[in-house]
Protein backbone atom coordinates (compact mmCIF):
# COMPACT_ATOMS: atom_id res chain seq x y z
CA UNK A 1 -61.09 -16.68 1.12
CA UNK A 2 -60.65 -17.06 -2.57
CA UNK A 3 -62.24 -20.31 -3.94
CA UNK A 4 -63.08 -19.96 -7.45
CA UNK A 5 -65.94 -22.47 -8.56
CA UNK A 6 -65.79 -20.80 -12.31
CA UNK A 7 -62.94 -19.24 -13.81
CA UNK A 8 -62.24 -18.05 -17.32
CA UNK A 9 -58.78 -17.44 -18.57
CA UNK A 10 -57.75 -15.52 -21.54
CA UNK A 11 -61.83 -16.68 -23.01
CA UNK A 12 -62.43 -15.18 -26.22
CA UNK A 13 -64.66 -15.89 -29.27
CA UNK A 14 -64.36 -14.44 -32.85
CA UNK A 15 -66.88 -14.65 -35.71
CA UNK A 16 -64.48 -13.79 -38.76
CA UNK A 17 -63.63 -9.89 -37.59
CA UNK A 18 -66.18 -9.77 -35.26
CA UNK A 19 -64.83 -10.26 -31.44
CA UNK A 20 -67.74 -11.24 -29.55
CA UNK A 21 -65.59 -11.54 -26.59
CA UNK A 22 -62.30 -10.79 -26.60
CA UNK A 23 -59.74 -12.53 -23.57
CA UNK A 24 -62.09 -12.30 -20.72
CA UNK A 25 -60.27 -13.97 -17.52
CA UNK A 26 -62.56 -14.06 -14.57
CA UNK A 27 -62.95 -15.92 -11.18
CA UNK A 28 -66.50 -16.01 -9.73
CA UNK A 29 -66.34 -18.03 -5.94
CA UNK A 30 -68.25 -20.70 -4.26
CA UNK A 31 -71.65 -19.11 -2.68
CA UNK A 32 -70.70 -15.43 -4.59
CA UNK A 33 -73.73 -13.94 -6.75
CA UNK A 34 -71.73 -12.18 -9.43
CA UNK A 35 -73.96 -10.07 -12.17
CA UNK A 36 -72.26 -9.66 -15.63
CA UNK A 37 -73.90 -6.62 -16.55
CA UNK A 38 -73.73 -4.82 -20.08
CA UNK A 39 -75.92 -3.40 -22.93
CA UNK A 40 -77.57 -6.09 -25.17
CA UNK A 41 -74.97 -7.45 -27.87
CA UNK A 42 -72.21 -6.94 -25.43
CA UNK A 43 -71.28 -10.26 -25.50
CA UNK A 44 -72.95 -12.40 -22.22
CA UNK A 45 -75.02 -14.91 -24.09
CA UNK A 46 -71.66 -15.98 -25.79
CA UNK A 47 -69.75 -15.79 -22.87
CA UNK A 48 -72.67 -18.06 -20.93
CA UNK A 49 -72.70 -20.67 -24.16
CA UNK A 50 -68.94 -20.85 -23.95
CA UNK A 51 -69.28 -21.72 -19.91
CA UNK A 52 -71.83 -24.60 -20.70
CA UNK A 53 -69.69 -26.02 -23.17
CA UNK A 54 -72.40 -25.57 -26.20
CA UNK A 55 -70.38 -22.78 -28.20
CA UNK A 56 -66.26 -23.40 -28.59
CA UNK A 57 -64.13 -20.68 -27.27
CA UNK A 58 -61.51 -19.39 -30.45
CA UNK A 59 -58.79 -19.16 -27.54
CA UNK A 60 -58.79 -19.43 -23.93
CA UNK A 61 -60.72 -21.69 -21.59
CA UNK A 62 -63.72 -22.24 -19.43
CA UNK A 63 -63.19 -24.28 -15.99
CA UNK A 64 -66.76 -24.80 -14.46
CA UNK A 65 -66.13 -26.83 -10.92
CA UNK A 66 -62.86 -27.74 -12.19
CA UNK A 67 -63.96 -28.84 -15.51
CA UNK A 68 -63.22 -27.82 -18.74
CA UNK A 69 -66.23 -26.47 -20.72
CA UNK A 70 -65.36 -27.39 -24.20
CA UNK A 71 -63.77 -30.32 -23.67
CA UNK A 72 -66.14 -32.13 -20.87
CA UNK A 73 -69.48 -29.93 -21.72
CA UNK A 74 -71.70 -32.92 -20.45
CA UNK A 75 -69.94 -33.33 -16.94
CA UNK A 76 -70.48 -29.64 -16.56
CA UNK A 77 -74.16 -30.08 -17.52
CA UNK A 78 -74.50 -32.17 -14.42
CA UNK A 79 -73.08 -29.29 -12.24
CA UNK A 80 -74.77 -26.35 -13.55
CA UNK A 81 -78.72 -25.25 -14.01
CA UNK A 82 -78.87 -22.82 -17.12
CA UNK A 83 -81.85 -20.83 -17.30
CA UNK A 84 -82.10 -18.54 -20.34
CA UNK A 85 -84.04 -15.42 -21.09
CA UNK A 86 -86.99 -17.51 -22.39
CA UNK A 87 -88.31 -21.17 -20.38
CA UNK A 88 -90.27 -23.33 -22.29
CA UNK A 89 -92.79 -25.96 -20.83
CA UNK A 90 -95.36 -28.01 -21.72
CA UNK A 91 -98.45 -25.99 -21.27
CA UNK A 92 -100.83 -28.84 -21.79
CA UNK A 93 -99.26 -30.48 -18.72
CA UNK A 94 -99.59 -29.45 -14.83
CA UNK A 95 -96.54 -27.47 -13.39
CA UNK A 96 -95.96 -31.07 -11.01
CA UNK A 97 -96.25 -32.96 -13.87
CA UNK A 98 -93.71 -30.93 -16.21
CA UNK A 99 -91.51 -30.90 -13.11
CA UNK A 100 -91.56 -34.33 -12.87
CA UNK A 101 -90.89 -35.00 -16.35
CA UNK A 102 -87.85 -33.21 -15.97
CA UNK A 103 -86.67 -35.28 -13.22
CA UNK A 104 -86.90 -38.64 -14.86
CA UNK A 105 -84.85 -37.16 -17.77
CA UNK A 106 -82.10 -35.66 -14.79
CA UNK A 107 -82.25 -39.69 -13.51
CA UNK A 108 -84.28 -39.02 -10.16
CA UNK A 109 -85.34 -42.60 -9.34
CA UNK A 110 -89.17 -43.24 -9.83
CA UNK A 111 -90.28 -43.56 -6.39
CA UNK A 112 -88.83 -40.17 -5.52
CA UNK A 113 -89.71 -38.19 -7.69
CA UNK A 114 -93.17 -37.15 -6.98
CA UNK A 115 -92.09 -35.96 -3.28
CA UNK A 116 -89.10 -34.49 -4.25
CA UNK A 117 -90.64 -32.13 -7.01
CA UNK A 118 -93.46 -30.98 -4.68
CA UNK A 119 -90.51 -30.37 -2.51
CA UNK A 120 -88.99 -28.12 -5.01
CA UNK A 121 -92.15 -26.60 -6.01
CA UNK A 122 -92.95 -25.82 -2.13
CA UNK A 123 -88.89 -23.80 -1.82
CA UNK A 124 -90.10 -21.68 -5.03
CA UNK A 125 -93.35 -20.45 -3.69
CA UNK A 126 -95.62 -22.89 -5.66
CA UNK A 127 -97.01 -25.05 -3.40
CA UNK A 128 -100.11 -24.18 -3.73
CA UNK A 129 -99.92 -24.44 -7.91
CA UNK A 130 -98.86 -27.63 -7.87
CA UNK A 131 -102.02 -29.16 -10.13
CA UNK A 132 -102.37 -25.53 -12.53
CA UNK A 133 -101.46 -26.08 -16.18
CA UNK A 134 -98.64 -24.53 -17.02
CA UNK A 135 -100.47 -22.54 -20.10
CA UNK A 136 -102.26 -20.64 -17.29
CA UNK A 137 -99.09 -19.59 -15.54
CA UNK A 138 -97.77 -16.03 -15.33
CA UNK A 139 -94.48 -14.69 -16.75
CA UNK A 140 -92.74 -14.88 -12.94
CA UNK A 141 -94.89 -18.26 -11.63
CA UNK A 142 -92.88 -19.45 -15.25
CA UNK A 143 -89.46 -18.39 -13.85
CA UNK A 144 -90.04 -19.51 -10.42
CA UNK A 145 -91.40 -22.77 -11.94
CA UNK A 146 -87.87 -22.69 -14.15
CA UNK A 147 -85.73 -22.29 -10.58
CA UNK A 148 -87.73 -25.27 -9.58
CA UNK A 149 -86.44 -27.21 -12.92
CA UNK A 150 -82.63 -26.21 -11.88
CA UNK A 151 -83.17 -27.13 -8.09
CA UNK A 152 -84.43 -30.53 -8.68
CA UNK A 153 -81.41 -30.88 -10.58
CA UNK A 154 -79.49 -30.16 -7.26
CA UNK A 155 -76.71 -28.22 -8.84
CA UNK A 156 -73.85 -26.69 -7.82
CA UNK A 157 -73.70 -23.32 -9.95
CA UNK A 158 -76.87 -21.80 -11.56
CA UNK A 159 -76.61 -19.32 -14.69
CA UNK A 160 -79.28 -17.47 -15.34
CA UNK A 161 -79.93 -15.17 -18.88
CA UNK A 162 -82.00 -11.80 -17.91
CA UNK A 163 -84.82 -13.76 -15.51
CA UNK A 164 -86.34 -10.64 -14.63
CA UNK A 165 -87.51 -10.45 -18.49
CA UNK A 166 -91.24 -9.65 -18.45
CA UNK A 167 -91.97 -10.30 -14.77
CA UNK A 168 -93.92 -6.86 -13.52
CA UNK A 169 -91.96 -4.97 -10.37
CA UNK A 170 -93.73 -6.85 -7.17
CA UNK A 171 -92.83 -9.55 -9.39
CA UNK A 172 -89.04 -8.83 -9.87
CA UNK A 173 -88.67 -8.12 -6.46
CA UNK A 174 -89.40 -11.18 -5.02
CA UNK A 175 -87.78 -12.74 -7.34
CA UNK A 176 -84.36 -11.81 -6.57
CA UNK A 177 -85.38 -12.19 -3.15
CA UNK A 178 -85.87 -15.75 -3.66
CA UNK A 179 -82.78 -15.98 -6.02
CA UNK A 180 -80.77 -14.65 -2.90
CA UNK A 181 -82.56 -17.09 -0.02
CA UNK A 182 -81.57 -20.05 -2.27
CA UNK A 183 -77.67 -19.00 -3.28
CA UNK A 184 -76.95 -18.41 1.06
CA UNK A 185 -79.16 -21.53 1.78
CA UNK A 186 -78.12 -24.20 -0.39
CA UNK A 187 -74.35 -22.41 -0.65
CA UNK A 188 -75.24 -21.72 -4.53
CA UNK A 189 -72.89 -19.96 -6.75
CA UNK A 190 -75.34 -17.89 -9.07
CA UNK A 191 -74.05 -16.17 -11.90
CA UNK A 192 -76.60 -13.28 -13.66
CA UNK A 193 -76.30 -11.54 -16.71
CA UNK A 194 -78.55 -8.76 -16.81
CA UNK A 195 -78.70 -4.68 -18.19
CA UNK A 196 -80.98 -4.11 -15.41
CA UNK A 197 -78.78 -1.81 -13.10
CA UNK A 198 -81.10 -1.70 -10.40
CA UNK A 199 -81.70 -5.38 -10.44
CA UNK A 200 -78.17 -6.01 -9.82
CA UNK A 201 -77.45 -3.69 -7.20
CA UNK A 202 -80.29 -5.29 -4.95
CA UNK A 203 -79.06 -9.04 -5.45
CA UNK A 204 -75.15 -9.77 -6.55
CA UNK A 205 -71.87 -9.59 -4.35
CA UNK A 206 -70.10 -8.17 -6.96
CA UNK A 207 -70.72 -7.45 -10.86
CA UNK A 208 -68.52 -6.74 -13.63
CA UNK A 209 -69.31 -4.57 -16.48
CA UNK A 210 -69.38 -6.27 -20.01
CA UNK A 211 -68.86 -3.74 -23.00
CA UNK A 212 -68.23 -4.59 -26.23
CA UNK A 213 -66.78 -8.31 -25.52
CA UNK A 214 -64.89 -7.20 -23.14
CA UNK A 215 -65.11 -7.36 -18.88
CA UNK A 216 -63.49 -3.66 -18.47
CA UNK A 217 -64.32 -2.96 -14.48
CA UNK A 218 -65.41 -5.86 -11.83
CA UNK A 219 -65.84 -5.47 -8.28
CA UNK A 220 -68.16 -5.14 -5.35
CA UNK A 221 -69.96 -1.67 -5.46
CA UNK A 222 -68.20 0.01 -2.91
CA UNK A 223 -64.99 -0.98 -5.40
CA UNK A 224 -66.50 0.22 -8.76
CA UNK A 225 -67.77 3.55 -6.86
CA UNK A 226 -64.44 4.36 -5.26
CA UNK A 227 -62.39 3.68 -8.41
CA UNK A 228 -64.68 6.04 -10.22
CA UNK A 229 -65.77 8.92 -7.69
CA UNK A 230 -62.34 8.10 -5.78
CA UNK A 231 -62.99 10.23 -2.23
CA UNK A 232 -66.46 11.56 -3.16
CA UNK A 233 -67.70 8.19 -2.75
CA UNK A 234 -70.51 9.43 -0.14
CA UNK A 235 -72.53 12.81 -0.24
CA UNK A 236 -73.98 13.60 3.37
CA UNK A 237 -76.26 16.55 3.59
CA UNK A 238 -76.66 18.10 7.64
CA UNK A 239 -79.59 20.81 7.69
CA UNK A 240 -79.72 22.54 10.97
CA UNK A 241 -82.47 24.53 12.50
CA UNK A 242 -80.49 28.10 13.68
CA UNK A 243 -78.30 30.08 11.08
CA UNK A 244 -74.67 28.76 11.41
CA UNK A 245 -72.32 30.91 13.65
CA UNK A 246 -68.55 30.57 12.75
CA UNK A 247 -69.47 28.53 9.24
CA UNK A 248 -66.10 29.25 7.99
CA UNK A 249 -64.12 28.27 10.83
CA UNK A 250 -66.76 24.72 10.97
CA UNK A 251 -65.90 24.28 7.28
CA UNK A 252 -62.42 24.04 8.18
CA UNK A 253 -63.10 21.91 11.18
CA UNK A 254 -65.15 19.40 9.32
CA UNK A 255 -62.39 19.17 6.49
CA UNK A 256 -60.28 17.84 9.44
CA UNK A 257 -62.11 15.10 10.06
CA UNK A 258 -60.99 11.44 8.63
CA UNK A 259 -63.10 10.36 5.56
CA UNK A 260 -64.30 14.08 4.81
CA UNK A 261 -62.42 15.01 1.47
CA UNK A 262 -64.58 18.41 1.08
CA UNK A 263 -66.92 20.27 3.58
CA UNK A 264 -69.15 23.31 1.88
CA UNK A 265 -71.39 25.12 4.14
CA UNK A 266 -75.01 27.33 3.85
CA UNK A 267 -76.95 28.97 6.30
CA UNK A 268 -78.45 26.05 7.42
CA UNK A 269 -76.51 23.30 6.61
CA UNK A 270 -73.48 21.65 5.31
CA UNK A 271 -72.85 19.12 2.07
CA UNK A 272 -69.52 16.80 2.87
CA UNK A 273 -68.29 14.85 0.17
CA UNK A 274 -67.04 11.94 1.86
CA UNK A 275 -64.36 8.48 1.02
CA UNK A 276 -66.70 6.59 3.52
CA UNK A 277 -69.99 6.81 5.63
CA UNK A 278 -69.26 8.57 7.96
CA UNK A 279 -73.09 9.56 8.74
CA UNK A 280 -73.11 8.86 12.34
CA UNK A 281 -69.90 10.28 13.26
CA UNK A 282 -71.01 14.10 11.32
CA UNK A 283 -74.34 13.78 13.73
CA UNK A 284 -72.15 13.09 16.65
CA UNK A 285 -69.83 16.10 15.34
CA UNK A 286 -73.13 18.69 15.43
CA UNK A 287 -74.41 17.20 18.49
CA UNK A 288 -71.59 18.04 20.10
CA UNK A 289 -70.60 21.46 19.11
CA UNK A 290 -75.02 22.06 20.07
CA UNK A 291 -76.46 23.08 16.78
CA UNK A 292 -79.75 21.65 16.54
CA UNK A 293 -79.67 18.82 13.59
CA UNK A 294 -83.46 18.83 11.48
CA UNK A 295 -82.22 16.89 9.23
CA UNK A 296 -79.57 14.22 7.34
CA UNK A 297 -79.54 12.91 3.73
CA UNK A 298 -77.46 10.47 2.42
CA UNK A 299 -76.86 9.49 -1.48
CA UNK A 300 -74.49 6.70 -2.03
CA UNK A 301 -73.48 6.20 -6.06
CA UNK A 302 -74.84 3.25 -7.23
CA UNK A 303 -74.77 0.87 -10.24
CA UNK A 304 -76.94 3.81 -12.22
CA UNK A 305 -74.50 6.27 -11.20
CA UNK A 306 -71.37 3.84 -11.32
CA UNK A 307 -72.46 3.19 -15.28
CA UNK A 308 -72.82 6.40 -16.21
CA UNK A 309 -70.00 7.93 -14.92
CA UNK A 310 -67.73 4.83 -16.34
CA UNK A 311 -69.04 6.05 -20.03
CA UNK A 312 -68.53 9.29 -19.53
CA UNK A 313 -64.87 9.00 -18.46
CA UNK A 314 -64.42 6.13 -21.73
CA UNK A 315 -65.86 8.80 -23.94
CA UNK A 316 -63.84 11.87 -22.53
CA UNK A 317 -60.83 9.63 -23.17
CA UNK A 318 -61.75 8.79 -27.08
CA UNK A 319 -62.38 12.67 -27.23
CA UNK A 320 -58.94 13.51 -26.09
């Protein structure tokens, strides 16, 4: 069910000629990990300043939990945890202690704020680097230590600015990992801008792809990769371990089946080009007609392929 926690309507933001971003409408909902993804300049920083009130929209608005960004940008502080693409700290200071500084200035009362940020500290992974200065942290103890300093916050929507900047892959990984665990737990609504294609595939619900200022494709994957592939959504490769008998006539009888949009067969094998997985039911279909299966492969387009193929259609169409 829709329930839209941010929504942007008709958002845009000019510097003289230049259109940073140009009538973006959007509706991210409640508990939904959406990824804005786009090149660098495409326009997401502005778009994320515009959300937390701190940069004023030319036209257009910015609801964050109901509120309006530009007009109410402190009550929407006290709903939303911003982390950008670089967290500073005190590195003189313990992580606790930073953590704790934090709180006082978000209004935790005195008396609970010691247990509360170990408590934070503890959902983030750092329990056990509670009492390490913060100068000796790593690039992704930093960012989990940043979560920590939107947790203790205990907000409703979290934005966070390329997080994965710097961390090295184990890193990354559990990152996101932790990123998801928190938005399912604590019914988060996390908004990500990234360029990291990858990234986004393994974490958000749905992304939207941010070019130039402007949102020109959103959806969940399987969305973006049927309205750009359309049926050959799905490429399932069958190798068998006897010469095919009949391929012709098979080829025919595979192109039958629902889902299959093309069939092409070899000597040992057949490629299907496919509008859904349909994996199980193709091993069923060789099982039952006894040819000997040796092997399946799958490829599914993803956000690398998605991307690609979206420029290349945008620059066939300035071509023409």
């Amino acid at each position: 069910m829709e329930n839209p926690i941010i929504q942007l309507n008709g958002l845009s933001k000019h510097y003289g000629s230049k259109k940073a971003v140009e009538n973006l409408s959007l509706k991210i909902n409640k508990g939904e990990i959406f990824g804005l993804l786009g090149p660098n300049g495409a326009g997401k920083t502005t778009t994320i300043l515009m959300m937390l009130g701190l940069s004023e929209p030319t036209s257009g608005e910015a609801l964050v939990c109901g509120i309006n960004a530009t007009n109410n940008p402190i009550a929407v502080k006290r709903k939303v945890g911003y982390m950008p693409d670089n967290v500073g700290f005190y590195d003189n200071m313990t992580a606790l202690e930073n953590l704790m500084y934090i709180g006082r200035l978000s209004g935790i009362p005195e008396e609970k704020i010691a247990v509360k940020a170990r408590e934070t500290m503890e959902l983030v992974g750092l329990g056990d680097e509670l009492y390490k200065k913060t100068g000796a942290y790593s690039r992704g103890m930093k960012q989990r230590l940043a979560l920590a300093d939107l947790l203790i916050r205990e907000p409703e929507v979290m934005i966070l600015d390329e997080p994965t900047l710097g961390i090295d892959p184990a890193g990354i990984k559990e990152f996101l990992v932790l990123i998801r665990q928190l938005s399912r737990q604590q019914g988060l609504t996390v908004l990500l801008s990234s360029h990291h294609l990858h990234q986004m595939q393994q974490i958000c619900d749905r992304v939207g792809i941010f070019v130039e200022g402007q949102l020109l494709m959103e959806g969940n994957i399987d969305t973006l990769s049927g309205n750009l592939f359309g049926k050959e959504s799905y490429v399932i490769q069958v190798t068998v371990r006897e010469p095919l008998a009949n391929a012709q006539a098979l080829q025919q009888e595979l192109q039958q089946l629902e889902h299959v949009n093309k069939a092409a067969t070899s000597e040992y094998g057949v490629e299907l080009s496919c509008s859904q997985d349909i994996t199980p039911d193709i091993v069923r279909f060789f099982v039952h007609k006894g040819l000997n299966v040796t092997g399946v492969q799958k490829k599914e387009y993803g956000l690398d392929e998605i991307y690609q193929r979206f420029f290349e259609n945008n620059a066939k169409k300035h071509v023409q």
